[in-house]
Protein backbone atom coordinates (compact mmCIF):
# COMPACT_ATOMS: atom_id res chain seq x y z
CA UNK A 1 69.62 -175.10 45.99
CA UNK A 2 73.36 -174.74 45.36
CA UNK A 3 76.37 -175.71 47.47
CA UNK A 4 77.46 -172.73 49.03
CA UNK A 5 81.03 -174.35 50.86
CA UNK A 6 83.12 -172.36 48.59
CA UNK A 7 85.36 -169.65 50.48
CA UNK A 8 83.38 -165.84 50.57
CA UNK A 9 84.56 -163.28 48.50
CA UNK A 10 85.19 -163.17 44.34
CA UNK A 11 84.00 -166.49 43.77
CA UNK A 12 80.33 -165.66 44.96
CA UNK A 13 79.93 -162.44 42.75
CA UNK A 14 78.21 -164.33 39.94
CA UNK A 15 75.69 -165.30 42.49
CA UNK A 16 74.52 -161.70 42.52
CA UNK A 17 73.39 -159.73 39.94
CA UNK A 18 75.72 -156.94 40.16
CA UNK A 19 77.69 -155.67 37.25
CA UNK A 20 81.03 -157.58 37.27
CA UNK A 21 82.52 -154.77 35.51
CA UNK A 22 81.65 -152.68 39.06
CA UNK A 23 83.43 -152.86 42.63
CA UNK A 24 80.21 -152.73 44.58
CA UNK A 25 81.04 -151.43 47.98
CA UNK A 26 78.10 -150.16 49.16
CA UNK A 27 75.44 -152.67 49.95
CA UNK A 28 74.05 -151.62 52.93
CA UNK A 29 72.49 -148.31 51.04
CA UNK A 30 69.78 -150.64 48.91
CA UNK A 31 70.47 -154.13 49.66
CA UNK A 32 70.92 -156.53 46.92
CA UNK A 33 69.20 -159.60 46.51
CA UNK A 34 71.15 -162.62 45.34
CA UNK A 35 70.35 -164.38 42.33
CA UNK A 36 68.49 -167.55 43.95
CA UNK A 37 65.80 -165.18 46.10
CA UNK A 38 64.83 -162.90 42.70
CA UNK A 39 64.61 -166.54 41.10
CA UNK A 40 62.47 -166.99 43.87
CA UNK A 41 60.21 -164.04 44.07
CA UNK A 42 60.03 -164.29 39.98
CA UNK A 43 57.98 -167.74 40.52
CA UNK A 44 56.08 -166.34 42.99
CA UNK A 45 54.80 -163.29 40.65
CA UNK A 46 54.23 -166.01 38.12
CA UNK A 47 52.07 -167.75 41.02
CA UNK A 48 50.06 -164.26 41.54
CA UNK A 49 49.70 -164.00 37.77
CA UNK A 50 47.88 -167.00 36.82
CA UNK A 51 45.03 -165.60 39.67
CA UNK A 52 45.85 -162.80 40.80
CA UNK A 53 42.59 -161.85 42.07
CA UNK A 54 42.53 -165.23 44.19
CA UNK A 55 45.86 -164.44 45.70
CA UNK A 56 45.53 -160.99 46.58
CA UNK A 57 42.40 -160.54 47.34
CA UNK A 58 41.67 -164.25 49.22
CA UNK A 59 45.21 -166.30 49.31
CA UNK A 60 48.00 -164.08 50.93
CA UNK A 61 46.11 -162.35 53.85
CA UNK A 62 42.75 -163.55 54.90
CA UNK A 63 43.47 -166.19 57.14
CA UNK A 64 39.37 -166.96 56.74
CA UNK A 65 39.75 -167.71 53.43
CA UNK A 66 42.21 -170.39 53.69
CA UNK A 67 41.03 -171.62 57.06
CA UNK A 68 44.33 -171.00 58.61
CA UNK A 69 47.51 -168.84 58.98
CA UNK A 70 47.73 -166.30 56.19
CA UNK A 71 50.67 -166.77 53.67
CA UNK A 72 51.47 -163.08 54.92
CA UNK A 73 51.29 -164.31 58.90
CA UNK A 74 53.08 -167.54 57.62
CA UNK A 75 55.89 -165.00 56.43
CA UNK A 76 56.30 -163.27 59.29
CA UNK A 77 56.31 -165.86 61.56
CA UNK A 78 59.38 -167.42 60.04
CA UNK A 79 60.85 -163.17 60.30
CA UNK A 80 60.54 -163.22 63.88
CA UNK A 81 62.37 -166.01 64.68
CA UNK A 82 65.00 -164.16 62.54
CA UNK A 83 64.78 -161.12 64.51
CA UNK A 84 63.56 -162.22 67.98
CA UNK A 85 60.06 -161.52 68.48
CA UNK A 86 56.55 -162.65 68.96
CA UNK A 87 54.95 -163.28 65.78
CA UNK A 88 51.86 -161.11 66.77
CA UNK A 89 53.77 -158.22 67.21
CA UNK A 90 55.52 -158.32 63.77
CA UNK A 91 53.76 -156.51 60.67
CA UNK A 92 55.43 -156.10 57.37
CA UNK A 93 55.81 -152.59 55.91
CA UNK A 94 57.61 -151.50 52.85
CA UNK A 95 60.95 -149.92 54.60
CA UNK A 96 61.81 -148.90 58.05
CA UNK A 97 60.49 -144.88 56.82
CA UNK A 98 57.35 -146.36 56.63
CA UNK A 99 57.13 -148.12 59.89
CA UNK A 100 58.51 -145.02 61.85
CA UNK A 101 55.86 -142.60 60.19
CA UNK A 102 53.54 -145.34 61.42
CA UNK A 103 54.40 -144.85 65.13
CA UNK A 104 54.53 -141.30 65.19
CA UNK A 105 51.69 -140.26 62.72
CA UNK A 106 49.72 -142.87 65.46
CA UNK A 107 51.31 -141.59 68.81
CA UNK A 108 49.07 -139.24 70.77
CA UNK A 109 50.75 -136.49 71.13
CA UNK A 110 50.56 -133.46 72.53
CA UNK A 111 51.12 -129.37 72.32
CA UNK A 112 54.06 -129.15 74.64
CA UNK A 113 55.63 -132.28 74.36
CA UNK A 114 58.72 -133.05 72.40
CA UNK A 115 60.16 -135.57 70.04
CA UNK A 116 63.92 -136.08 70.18
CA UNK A 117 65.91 -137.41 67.40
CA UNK A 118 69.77 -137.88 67.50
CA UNK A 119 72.77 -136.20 65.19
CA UNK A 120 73.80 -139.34 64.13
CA UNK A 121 69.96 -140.25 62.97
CA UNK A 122 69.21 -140.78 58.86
CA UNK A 123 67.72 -137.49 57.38
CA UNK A 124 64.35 -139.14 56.26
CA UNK A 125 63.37 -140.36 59.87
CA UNK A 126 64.22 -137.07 61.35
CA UNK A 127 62.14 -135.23 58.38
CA UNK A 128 59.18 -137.69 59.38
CA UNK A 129 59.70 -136.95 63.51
CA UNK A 130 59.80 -132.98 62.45
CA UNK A 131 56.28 -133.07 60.69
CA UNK A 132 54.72 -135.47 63.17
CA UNK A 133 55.85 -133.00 65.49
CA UNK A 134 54.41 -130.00 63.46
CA UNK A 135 51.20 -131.53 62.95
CA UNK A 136 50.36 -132.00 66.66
CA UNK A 137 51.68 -129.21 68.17
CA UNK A 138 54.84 -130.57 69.79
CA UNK A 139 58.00 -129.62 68.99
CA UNK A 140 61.40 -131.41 67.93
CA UNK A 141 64.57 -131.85 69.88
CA UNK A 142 67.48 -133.10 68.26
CA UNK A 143 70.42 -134.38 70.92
CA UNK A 144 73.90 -133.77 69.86
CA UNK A 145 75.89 -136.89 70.05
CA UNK A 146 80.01 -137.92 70.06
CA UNK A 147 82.08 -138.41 67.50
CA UNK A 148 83.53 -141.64 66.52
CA UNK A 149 85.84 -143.46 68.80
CA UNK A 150 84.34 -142.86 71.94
CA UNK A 151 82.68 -145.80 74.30
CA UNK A 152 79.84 -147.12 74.37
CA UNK A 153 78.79 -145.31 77.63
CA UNK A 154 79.71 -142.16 76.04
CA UNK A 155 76.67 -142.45 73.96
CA UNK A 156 74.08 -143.23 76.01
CA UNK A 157 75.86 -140.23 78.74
CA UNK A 158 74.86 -137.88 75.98
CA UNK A 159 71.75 -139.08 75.03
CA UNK A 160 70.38 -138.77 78.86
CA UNK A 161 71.91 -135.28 79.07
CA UNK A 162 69.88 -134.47 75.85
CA UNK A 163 66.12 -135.28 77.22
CA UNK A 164 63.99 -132.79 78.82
CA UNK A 165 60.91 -133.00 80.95
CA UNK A 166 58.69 -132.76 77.37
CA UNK A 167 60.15 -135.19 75.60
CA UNK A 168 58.03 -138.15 74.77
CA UNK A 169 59.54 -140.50 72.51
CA UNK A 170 63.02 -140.78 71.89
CA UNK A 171 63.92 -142.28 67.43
CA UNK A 172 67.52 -143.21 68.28
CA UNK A 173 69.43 -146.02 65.39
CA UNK A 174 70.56 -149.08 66.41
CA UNK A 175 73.16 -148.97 63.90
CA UNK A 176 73.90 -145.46 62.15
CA UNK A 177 73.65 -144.52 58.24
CA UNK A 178 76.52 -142.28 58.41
CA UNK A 179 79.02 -143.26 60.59
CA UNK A 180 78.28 -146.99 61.03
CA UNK A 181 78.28 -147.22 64.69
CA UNK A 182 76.88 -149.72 67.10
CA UNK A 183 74.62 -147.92 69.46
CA UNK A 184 74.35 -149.72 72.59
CA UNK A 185 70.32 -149.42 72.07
CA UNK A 186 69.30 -151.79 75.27
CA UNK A 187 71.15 -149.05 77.22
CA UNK A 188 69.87 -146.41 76.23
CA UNK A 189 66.44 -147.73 75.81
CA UNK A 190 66.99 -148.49 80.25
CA UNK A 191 68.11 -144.60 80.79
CA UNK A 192 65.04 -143.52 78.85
CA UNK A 193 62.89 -145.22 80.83
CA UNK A 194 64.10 -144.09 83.37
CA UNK A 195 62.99 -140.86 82.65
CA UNK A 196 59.77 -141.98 81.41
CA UNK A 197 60.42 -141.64 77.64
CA UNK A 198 59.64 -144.16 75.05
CA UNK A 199 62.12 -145.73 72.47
CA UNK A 200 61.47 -145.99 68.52
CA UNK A 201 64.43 -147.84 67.56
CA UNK A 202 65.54 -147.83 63.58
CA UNK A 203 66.75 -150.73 62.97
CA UNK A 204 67.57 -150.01 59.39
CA UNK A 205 70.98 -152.08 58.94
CA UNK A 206 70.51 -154.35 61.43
CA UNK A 207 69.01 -157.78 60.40
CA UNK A 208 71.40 -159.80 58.70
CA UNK A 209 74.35 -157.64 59.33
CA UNK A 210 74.79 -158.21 63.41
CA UNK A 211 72.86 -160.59 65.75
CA UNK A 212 69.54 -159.46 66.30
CA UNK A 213 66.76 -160.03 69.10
CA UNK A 214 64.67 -157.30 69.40
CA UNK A 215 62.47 -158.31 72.66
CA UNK A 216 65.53 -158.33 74.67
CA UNK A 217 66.72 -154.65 73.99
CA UNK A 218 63.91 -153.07 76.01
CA UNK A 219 62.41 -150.59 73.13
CA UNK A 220 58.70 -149.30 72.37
CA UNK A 221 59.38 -149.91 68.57
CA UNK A 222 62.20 -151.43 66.29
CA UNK A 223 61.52 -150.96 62.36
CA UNK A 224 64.30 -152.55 60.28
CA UNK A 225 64.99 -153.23 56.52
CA UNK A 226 65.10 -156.95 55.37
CA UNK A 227 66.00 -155.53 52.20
CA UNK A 228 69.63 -154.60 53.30
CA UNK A 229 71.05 -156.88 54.83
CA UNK A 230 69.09 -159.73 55.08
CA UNK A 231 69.07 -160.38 51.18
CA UNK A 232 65.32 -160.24 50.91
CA UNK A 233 63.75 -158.11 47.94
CA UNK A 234 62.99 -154.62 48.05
CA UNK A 235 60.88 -153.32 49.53
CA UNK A 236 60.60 -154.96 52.34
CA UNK A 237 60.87 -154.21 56.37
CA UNK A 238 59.12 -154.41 59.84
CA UNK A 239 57.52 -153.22 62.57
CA UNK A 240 57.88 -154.27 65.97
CA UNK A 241 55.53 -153.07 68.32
CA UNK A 242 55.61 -153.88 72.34
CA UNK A 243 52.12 -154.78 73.04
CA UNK A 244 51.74 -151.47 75.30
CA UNK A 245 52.15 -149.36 72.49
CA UNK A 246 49.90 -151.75 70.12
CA UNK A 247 46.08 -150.07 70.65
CA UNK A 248 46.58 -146.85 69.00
CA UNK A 249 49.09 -148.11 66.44
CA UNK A 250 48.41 -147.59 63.06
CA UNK A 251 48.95 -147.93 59.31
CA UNK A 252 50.11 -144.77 57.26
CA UNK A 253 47.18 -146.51 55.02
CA UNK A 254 44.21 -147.25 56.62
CA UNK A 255 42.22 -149.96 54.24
CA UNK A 256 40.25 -153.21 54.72
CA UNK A 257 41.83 -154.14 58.17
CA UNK A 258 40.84 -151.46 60.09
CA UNK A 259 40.22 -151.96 63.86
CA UNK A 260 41.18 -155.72 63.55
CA UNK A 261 44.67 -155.03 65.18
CA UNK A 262 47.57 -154.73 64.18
CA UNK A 263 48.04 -157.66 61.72
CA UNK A 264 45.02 -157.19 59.53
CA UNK A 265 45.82 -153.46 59.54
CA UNK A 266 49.16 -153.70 58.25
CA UNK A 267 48.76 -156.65 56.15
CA UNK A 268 45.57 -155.53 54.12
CA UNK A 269 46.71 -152.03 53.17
CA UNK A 270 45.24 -152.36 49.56
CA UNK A 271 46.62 -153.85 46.35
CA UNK A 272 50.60 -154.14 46.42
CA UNK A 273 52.99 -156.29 45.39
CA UNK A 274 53.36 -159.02 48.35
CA UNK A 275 56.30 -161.00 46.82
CA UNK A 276 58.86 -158.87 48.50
CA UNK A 277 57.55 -159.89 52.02
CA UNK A 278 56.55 -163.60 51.18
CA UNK A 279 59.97 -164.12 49.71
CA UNK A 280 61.75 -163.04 53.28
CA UNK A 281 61.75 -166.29 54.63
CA UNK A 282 63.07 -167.83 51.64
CA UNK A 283 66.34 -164.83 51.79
CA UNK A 284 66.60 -166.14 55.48
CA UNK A 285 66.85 -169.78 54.79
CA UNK A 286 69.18 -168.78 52.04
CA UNK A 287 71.50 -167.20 54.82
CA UNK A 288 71.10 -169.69 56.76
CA UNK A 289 72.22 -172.47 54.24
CA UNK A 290 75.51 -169.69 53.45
CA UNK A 291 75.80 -170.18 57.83
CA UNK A 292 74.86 -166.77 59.56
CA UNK A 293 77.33 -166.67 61.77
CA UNK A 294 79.66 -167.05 58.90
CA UNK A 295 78.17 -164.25 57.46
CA UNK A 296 78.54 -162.02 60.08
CA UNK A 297 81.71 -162.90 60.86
CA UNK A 298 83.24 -162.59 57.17
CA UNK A 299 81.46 -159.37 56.90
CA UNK A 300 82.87 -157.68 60.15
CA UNK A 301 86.36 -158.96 59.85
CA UNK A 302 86.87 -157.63 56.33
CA UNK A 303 84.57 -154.28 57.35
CA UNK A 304 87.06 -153.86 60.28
CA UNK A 305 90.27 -154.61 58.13
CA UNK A 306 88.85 -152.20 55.50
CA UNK A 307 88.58 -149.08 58.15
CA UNK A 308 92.14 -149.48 59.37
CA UNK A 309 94.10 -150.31 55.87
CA UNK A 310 91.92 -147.29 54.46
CA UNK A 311 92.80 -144.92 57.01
CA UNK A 312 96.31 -145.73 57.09
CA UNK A 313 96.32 -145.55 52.87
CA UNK A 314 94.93 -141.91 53.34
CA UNK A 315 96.83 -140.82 56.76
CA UNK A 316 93.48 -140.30 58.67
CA UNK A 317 92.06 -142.23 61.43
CA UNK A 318 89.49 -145.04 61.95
CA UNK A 319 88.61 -144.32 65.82
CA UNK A 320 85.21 -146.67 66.67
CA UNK A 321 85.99 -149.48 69.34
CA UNK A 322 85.24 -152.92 67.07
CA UNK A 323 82.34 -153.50 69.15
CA UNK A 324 80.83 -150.81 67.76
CA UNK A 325 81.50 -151.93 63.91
CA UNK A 326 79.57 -154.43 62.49
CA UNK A 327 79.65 -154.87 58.63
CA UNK A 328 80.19 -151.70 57.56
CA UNK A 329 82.96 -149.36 58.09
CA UNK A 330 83.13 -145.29 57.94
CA UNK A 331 86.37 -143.88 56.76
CA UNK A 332 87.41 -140.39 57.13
CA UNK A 333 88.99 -139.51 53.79
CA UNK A 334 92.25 -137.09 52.99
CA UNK A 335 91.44 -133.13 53.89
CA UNK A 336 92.72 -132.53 50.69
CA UNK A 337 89.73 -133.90 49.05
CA UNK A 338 87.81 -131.47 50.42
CA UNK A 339 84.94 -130.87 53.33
CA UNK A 340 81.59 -129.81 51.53
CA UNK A 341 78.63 -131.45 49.73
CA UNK A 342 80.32 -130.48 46.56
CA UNK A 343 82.92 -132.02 47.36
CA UNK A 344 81.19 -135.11 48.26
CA UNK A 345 79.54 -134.95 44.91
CA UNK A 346 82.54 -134.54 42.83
CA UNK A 347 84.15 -136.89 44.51
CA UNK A 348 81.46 -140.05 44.26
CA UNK A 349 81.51 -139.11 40.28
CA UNK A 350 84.53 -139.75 40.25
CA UNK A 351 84.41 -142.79 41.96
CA UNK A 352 81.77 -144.27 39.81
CA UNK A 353 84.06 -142.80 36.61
CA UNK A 354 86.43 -145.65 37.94
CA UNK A 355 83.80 -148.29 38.13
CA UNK A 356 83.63 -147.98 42.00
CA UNK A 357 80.44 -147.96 44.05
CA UNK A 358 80.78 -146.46 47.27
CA UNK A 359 79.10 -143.16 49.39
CA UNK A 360 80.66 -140.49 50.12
CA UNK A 361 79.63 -138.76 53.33
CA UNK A 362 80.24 -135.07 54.85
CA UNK A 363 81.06 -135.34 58.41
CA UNK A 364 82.12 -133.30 61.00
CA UNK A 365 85.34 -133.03 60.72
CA UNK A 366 85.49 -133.74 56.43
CA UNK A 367 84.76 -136.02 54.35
CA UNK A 368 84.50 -139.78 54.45
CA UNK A 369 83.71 -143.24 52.34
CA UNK A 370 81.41 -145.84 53.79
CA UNK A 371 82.08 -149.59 52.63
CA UNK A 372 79.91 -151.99 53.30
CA UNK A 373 81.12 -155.48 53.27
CA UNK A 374 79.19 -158.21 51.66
CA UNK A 375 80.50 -161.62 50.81
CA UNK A 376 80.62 -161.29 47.61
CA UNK A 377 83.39 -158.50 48.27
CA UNK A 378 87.35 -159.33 49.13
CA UNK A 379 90.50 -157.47 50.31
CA UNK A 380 90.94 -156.22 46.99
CA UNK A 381 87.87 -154.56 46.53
CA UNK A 382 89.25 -152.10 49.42
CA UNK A 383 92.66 -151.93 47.96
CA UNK A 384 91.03 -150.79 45.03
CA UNK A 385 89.15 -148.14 46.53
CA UNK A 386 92.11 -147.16 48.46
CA UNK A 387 94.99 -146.60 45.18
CA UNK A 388 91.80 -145.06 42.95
CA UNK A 389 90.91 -142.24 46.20
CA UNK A 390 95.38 -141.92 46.05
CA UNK A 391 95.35 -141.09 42.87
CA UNK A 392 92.69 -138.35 42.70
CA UNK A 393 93.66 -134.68 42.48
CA UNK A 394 92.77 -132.35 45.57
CA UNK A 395 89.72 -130.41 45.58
């Protein structure tokens, strides 16, 4: 591999295969892989090509036929050390969508009780919660929560206010699409308990992007992305499963490994494409060798610098407490840009008109830009975004 000692920012974009022509702010909506772990995943699709019927249907996940650890349990043994679990209670799937229809397509429900999903969750986990709900007779209950800049405890205040007697199972993020909070999970995950409700955690920008060990926040479930954050190719996420929960779990595909737990169930879904998942542990050693703590830390200084320069470029105000920003930042834009979907729309065109790559959100109180910070980004990345969002005409 490389030397990767030079200083984070411009002089690692060629590393990635992103259009140098673009300022890409906006990695945490799809990932993006470096260069070294699609070199990576290319020579393993050349491996699967010269037998692929070997490999798929005897090399990567019958631990029988190579009188051992599957190259698929061999994967995910290196993910959980990554993200602080067990390896037995690790399965791949393709994205965290996938793993939380899993859980709740599997959960046994019942008419009467209730599934509760947050404000702040992402639109395709609630749309999965409101037809697992539909399907077995229970109903959906979606808890209201704060608005940027309040505590910590102000979160998990409203959560506890939000569950009823019904509710079941509580799909709360650990770190939010929209707004790009922190959720203090492990709390939350106690008060729920509390009340005798189970936890699905989504866990969708979490590995890679803040310190993650899953055991220790208390949850049912935690399904993340690797493909984010943790450079790995798409797709590619996981499951975590406490082993109370594990009996009744199940694929969205049932296939060759059914009833022989969770690992052949997950990992012999049919024919796919494994090199996303066997190339994780290559993405994490590739972190690794980059130092993850540098990462991190590179990441949420410049995500944090980005929210409060932004803000005070557009007169608006970036409200979280830090601990509750990690390497992305939400930024409320100027009123005069307008407050609807539209508006949103128009907006982002023109964005991408001026070779910038960023989402722009409706929120409560307007609109706003999410930036995700990546080391492969710099100070003037955001100053860039900043002068071009000055410069546009009001709606």
């Amino acid at each position: 591999m490389n030397d990767h000692t030079e200083r984070f920012g411009s002089s690692l974009r060629d590393r990635w295969m992103l259009d140098p022509a673009i300022t890409y702010l906006n990695h945490g909506t799809v990932g993006a892989p470096p260069r070294e772990v699609l070199d990576f995943q290319r020579t393993l699709s050349d491996e699967i090509e010269r037998n692929p019927a070997k490999f798929l249907l005897r090399g990567f996940a019958d631990h029988a036929a190579v009188g051992g650890p599957s190259r698929m349990r061999d994967a995910i043994s290196h993910v959980a050390a990554f993200v602080g679990t067990a390896p037995d209670d690790l399965v791949f799937v393709d994205n965290i969508t996938t793993g939380v229809n899993a859980v709740l397509r599997s959960f046994p429900l019942r008419h009467g009780d209730e599934i509760a999903v947050t404000t702040l969750g992402y639109g395709g986990v609630a749309n999965a919660a409101s037809y697992a709900a539909r399907t077995s007779g229970a109903t959906l209950r979606t808890i209201d929560m704060p608005s940027p800049g309040e505590p910590p405890h102000v979160f998990v205040e409203a959560i506890e206010r939000g569950l009823s007697a019904a509710t079941r199972i509580l799909v709360v993020d650990h770190l939010t699409s929209a707004t790009a909070l922190i959720l203090p999970v492990a709390d939350i995950a106690r008060a729920c308990h509390a009340r005798g409700v189970l936890v699905l955690a989504d866990g969708a920008h979490v590995p890679g992007n803040i310190a993650l060990d899953i055991e220790s926040l208390g949850v049912d479930w935690y399904s993340a992305n690797l493909h984010k954050w943790a450079w790995a190719p798409r797709s590619c996420g996981v499951l975590w499963t406490s082993p109370a929960q594990q009996p009744y779990l199940r694929p969205v595909v049932t296939s060759w490994g059914f009833d022989n737990g969770i690992a052949a169930e997950f990992d012999l879904p049919g024919t796919r494409d494994p090199s996303p998942f066997l190339s994780a542990p290559f993405a994490i050693g590739l972190m690794n060798e980059y130092g993850l703590e540098a990462i991190r830390d590179y990441n949420h200084g410049l995500a944090w610098w980005s929210g409060q320069m932004l803000a005070d470029a557009w007169g608006t105000t970036f409200a979280p407490p830090e601990s509750m920003v990690g390497s992305m930042a939400t930024v409320p834009l100027p009123p005069s840009l307008g407050s609807n979907q539209r508006d949103a729309d128009r907006l982002r065109g023109s964005l991408e008109r001026a070779g910038i790559e960023a989402p722009v959100l409706v929120a409560r109180s307007g609109l706003a830009v999410r930036v995700s910070a990546q080391i492969y980004c710099d100070r003037e990345d955001v100053e860039r975004l900043a002068q071009t969002v000055n410069e546009l005409p009001a709606a």
